[in-house]
PDB file of N, CA and C in Angstrom:
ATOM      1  N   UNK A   1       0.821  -1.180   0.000  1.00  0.00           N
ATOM      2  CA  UNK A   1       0.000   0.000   0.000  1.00  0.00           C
ATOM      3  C   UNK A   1       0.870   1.251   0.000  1.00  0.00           C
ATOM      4  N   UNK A   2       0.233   2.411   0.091  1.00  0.00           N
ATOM      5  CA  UNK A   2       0.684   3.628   0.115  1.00  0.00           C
ATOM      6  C   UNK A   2       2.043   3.743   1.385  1.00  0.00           C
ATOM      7  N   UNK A   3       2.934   4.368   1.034  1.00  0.00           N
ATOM      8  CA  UNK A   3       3.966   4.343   2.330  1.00  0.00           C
ATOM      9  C   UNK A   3       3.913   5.947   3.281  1.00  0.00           C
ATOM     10  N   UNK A   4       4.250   5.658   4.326  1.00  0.00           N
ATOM     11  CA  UNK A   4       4.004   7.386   5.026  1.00  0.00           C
ATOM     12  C   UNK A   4       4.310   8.331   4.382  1.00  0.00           C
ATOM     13  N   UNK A   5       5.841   7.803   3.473  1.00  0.00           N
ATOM     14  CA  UNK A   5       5.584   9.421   2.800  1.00  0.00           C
ATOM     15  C   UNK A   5       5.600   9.537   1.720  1.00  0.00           C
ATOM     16  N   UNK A   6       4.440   9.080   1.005  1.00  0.00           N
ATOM     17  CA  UNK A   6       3.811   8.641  -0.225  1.00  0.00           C
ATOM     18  C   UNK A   6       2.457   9.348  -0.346  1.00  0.00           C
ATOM     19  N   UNK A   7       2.176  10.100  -0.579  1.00  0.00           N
ATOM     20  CA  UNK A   7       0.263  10.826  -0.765  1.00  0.00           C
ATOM     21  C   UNK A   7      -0.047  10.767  -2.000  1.00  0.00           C
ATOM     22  N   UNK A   8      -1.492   9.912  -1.716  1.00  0.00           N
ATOM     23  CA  UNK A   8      -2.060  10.010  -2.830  1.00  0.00           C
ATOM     24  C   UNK A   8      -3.553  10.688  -3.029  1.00  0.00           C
ATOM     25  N   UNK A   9      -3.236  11.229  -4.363  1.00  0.00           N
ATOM     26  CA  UNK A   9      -3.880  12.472  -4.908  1.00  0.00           C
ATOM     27  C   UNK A   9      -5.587  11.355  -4.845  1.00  0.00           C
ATOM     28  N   UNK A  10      -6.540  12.728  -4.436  1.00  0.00           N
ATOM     29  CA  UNK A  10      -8.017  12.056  -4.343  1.00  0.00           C
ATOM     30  C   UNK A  10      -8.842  11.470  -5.958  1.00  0.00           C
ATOM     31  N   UNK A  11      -7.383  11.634  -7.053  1.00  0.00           N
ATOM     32  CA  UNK A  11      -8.138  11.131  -8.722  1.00  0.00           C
ATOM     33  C   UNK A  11      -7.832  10.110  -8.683  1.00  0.00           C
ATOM     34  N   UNK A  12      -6.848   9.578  -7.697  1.00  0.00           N
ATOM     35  CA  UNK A  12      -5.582   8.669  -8.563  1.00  0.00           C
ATOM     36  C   UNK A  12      -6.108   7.189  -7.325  1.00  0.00           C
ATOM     37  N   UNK A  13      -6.229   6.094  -8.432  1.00  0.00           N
ATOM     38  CA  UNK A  13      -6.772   4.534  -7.718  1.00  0.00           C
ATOM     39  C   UNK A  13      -5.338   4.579  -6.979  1.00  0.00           C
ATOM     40  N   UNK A  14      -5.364   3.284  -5.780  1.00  0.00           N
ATOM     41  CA  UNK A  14      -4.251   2.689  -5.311  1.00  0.00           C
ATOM     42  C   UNK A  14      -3.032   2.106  -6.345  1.00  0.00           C
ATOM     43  N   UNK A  15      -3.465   1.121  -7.142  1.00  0.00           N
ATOM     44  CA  UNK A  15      -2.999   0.596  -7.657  1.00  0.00           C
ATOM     45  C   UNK A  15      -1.707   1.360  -8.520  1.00  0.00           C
ATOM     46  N   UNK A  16      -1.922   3.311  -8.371  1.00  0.00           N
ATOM     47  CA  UNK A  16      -0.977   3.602  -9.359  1.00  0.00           C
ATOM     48  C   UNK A  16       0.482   3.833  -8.706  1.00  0.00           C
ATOM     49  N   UNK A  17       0.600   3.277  -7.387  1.00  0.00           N
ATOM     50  CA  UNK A  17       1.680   3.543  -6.471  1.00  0.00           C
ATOM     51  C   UNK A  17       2.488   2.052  -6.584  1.00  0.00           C
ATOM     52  N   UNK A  18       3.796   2.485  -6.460  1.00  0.00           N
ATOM     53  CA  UNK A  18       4.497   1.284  -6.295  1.00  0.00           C
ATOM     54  C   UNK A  18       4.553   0.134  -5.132  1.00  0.00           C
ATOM     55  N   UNK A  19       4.431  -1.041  -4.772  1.00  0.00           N
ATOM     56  CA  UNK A  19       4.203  -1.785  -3.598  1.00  0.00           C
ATOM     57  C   UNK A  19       2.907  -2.152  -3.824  1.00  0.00           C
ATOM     58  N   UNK A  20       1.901  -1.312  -4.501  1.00  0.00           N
ATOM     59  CA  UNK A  20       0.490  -2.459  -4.471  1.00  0.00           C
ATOM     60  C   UNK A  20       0.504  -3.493  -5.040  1.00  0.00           C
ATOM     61  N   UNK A  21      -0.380  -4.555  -4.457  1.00  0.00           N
ATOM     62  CA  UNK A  21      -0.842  -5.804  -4.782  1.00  0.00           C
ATOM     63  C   UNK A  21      -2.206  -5.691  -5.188  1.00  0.00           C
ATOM     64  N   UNK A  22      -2.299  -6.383  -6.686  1.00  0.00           N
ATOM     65  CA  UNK A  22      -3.578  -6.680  -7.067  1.00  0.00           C
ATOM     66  C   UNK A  22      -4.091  -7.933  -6.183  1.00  0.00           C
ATOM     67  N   UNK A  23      -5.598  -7.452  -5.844  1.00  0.00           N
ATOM     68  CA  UNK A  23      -5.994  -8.645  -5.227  1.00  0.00           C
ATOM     69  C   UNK A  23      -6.204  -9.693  -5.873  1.00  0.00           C
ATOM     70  N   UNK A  24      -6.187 -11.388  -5.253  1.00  0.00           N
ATOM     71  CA  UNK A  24      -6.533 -12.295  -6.264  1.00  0.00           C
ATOM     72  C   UNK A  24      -7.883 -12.705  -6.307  1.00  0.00           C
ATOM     73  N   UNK A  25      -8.439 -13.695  -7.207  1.00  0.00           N
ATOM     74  CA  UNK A  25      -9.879 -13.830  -7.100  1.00  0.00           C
ATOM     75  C   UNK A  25     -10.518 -13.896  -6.172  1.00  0.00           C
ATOM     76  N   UNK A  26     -11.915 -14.090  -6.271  1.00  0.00           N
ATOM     77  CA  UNK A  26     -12.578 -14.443  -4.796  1.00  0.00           C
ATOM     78  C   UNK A  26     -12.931 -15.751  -4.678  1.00  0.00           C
ATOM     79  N   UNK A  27     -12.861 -16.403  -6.220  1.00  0.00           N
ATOM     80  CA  UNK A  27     -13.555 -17.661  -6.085  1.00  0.00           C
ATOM     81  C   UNK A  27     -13.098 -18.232  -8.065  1.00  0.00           C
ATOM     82  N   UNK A  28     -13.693 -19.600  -8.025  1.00  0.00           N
ATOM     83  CA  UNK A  28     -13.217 -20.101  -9.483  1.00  0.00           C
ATOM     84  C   UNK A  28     -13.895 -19.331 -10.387  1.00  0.00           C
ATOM     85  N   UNK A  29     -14.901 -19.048 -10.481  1.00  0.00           N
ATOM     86  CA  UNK A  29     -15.161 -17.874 -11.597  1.00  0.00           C
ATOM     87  C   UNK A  29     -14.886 -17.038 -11.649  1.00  0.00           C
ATOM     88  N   UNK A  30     -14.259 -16.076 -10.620  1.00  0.00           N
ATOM     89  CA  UNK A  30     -13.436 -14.386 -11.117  1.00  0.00           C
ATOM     90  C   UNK A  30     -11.543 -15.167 -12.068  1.00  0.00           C
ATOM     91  N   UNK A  31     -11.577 -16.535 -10.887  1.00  0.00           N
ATOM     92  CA  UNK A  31     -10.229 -16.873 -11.334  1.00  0.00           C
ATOM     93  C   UNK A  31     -10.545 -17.123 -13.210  1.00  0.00           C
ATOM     94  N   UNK A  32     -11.556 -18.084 -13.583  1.00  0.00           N
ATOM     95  CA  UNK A  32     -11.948 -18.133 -14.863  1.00  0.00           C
ATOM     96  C   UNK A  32     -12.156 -17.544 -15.800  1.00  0.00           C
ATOM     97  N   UNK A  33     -12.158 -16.646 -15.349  1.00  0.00           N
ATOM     98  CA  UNK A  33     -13.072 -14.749 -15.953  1.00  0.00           C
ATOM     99  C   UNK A  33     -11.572 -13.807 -16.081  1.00  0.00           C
ATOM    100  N   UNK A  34     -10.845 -13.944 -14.998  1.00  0.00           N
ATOM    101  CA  UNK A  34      -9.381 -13.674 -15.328  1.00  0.00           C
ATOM    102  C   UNK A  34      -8.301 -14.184 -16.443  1.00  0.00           C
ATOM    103  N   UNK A  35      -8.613 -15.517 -16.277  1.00  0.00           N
ATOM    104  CA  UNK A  35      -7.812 -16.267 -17.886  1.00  0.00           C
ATOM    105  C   UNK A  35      -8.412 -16.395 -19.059  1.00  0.00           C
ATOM    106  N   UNK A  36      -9.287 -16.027 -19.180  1.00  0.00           N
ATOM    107  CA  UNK A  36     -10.616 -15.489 -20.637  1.00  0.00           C
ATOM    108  C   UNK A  36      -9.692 -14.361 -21.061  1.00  0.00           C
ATOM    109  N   UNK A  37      -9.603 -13.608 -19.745  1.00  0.00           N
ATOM    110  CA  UNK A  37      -9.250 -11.889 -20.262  1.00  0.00           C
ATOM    111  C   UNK A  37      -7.885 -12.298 -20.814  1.00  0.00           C
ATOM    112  N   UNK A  38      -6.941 -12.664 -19.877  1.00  0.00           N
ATOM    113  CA  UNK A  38      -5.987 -13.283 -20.513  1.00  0.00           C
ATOM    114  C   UNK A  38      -5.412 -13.389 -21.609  1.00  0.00           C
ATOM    115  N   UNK A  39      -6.581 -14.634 -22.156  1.00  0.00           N
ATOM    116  CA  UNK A  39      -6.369 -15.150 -23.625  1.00  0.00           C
ATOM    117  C   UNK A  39      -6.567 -14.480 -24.453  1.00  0.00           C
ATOM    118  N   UNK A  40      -7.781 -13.381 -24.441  1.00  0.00           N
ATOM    119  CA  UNK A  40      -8.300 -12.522 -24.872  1.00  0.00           C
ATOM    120  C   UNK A  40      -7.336 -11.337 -25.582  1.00  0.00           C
ATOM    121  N   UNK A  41      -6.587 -10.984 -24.660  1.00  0.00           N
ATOM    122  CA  UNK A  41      -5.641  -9.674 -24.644  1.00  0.00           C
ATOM    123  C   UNK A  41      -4.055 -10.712 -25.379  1.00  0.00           C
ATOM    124  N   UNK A  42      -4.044 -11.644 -24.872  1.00  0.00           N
ATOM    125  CA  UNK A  42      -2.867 -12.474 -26.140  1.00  0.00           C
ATOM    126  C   UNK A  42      -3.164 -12.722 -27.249  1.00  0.00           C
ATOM    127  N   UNK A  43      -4.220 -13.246 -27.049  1.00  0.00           N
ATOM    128  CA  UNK A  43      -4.875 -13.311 -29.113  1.00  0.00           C
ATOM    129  C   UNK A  43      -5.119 -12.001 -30.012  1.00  0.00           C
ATOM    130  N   UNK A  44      -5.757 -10.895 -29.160  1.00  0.00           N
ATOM    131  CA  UNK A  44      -5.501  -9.682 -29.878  1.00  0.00           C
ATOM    132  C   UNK A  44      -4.052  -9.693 -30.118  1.00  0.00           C
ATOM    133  N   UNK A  45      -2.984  -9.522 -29.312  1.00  0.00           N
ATOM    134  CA  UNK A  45      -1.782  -9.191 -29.595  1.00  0.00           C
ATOM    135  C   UNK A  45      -1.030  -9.820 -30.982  1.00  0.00           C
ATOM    136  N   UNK A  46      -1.474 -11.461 -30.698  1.00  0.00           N
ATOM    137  CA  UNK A  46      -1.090 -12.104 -31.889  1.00  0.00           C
ATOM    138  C   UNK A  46      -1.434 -11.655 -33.035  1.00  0.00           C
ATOM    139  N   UNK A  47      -2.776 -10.792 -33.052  1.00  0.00           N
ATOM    140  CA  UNK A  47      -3.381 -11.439 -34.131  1.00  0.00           C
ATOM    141  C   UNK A  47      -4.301 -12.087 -34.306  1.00  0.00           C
ATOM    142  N   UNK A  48      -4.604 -13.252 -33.707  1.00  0.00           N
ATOM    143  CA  UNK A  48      -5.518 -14.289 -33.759  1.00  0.00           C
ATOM    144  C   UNK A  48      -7.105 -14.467 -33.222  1.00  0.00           C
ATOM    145  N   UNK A  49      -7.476 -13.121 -32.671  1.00  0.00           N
ATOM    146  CA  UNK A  49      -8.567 -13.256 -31.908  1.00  0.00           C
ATOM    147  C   UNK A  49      -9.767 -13.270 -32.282  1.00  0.00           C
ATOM    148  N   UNK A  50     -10.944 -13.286 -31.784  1.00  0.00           N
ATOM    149  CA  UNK A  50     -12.505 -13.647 -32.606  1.00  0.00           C
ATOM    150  C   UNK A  50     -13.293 -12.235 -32.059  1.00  0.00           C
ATOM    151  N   UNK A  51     -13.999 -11.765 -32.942  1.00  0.00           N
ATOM    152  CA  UNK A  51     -14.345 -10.562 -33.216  1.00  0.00           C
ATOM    153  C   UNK A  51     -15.073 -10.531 -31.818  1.00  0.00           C
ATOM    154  N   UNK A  52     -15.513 -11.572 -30.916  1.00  0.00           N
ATOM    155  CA  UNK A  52     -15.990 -11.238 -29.287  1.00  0.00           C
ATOM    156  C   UNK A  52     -14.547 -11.207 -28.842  1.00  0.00           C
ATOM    157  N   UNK A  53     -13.637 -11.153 -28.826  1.00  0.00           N
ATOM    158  CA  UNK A  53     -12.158 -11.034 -27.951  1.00  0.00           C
ATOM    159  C   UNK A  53     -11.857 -10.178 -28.007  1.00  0.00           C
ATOM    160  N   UNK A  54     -11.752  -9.509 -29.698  1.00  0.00           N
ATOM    161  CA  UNK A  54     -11.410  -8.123 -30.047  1.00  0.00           C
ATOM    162  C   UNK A  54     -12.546  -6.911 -29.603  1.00  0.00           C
ATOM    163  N   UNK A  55     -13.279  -7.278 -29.385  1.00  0.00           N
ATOM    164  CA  UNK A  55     -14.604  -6.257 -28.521  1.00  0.00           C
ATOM    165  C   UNK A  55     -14.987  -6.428 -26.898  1.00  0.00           C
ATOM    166  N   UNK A  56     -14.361  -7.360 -26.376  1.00  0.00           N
ATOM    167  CA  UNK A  56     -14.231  -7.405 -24.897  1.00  0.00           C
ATOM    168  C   UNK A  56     -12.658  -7.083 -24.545  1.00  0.00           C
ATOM    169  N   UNK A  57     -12.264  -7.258 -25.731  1.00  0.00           N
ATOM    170  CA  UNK A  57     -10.452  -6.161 -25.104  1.00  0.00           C
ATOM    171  C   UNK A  57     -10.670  -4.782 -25.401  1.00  0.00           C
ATOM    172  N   UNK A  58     -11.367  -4.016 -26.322  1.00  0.00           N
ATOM    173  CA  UNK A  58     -11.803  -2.718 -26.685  1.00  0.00           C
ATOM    174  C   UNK A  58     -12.541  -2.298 -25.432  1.00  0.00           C
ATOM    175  N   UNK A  59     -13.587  -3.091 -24.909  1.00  0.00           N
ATOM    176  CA  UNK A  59     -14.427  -2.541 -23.912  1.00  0.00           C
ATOM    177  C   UNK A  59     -13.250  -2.092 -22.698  1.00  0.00           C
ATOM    178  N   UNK A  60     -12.415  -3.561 -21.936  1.00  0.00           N
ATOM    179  CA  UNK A  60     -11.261  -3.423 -21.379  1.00  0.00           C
ATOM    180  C   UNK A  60     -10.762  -2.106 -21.398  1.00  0.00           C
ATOM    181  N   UNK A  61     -10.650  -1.465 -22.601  1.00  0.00           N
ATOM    182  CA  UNK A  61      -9.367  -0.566 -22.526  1.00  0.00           C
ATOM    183  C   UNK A  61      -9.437   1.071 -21.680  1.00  0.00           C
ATOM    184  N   UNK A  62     -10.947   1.006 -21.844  1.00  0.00           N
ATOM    185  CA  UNK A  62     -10.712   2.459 -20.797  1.00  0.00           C
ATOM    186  C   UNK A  62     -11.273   2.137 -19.198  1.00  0.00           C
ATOM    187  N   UNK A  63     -11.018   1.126 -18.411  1.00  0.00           N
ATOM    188  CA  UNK A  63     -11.049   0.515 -17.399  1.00  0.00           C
ATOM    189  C   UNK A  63      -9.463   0.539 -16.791  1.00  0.00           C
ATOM    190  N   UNK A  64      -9.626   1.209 -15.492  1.00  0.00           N
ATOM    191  CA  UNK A  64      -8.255   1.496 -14.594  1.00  0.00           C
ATOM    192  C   UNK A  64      -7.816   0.570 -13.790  1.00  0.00           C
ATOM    193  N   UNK A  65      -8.825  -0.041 -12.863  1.00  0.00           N
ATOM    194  CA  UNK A  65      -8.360  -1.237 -12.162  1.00  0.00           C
ATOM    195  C   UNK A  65      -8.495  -2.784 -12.502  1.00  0.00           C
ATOM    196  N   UNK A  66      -8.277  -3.111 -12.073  1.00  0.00           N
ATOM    197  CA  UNK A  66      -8.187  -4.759 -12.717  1.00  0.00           C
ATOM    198  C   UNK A  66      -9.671  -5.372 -12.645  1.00  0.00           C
ATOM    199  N   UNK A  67     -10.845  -5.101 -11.631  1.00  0.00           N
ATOM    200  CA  UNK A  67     -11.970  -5.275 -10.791  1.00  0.00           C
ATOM    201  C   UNK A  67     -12.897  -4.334 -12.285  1.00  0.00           C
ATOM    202  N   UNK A  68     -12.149  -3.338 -12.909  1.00  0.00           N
ATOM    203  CA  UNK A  68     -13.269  -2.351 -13.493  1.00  0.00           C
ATOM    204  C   UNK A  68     -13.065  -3.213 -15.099  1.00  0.00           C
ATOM    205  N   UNK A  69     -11.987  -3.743 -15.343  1.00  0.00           N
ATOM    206  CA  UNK A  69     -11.782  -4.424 -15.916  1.00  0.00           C
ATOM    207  C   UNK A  69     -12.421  -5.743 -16.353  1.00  0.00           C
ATOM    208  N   UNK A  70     -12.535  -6.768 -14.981  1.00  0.00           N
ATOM    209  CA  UNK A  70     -12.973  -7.842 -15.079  1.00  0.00           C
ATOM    210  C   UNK A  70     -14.564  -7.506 -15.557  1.00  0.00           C
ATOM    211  N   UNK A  71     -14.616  -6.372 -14.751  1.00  0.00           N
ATOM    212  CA  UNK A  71     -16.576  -6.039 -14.559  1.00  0.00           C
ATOM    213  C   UNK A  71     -16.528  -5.808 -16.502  1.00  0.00           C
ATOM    214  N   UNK A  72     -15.870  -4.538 -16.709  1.00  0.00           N
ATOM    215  CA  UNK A  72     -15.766  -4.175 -18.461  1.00  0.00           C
ATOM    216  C   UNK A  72     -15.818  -5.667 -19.393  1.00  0.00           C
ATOM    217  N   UNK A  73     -15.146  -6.966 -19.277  1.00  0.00           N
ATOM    218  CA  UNK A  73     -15.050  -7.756 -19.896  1.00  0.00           C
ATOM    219  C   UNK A  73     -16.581  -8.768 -19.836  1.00  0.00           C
ATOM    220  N   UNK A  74     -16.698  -8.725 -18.398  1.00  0.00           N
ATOM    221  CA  UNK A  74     -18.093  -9.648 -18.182  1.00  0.00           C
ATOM    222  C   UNK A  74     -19.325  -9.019 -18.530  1.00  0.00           C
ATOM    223  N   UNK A  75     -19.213  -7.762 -19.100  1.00  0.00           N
ATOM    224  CA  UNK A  75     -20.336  -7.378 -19.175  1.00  0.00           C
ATOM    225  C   UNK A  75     -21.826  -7.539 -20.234  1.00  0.00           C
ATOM    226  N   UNK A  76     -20.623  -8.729 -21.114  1.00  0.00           N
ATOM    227  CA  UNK A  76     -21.157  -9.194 -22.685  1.00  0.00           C
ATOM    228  C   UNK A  76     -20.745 -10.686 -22.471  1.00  0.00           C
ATOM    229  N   UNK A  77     -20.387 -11.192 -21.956  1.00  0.00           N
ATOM    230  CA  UNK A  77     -19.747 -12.232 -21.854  1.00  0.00           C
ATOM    231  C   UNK A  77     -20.978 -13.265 -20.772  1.00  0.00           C
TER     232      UNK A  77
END
């Protein structure tokens, strides 16, 4: 987390400080829902992805935390 003499600004998530930990799932479906995104965001990269991969990584992209993320990806899914 944040260190004593570390302040963070009231725009800015935790996550943009050095030392945070993303939390891990809560259960087998966030874990499942995590390696979708995964594959998702590697197959775009390749190349290789299916026009639902390439539109649940688009949705992804203006999402800040990993949680706004998962929510952005599941939301069609």
């Amino acid at each position: 987390m944040i260190g004593s003499t570390e302040k963070r600004r009231h725009d800015e998530p935790e996550d943009a400080h050095r030392g945070w930990v993303a939390p891990t799932p809560a259960d087998a479906a966030e874990a499942a829902m995590d390696r979708a995104m995964a594959d998702a965001e590697r197959a775009v990269a390749e190349g290789t992805a299916s026009d639902d991969q390439r539109t649940s990584v688009m949705r992804m992209a203006g999402a800040r935390t990993h949680e706004q993320r998962r929510e952005a990806y599941r939301s069609d899914n």
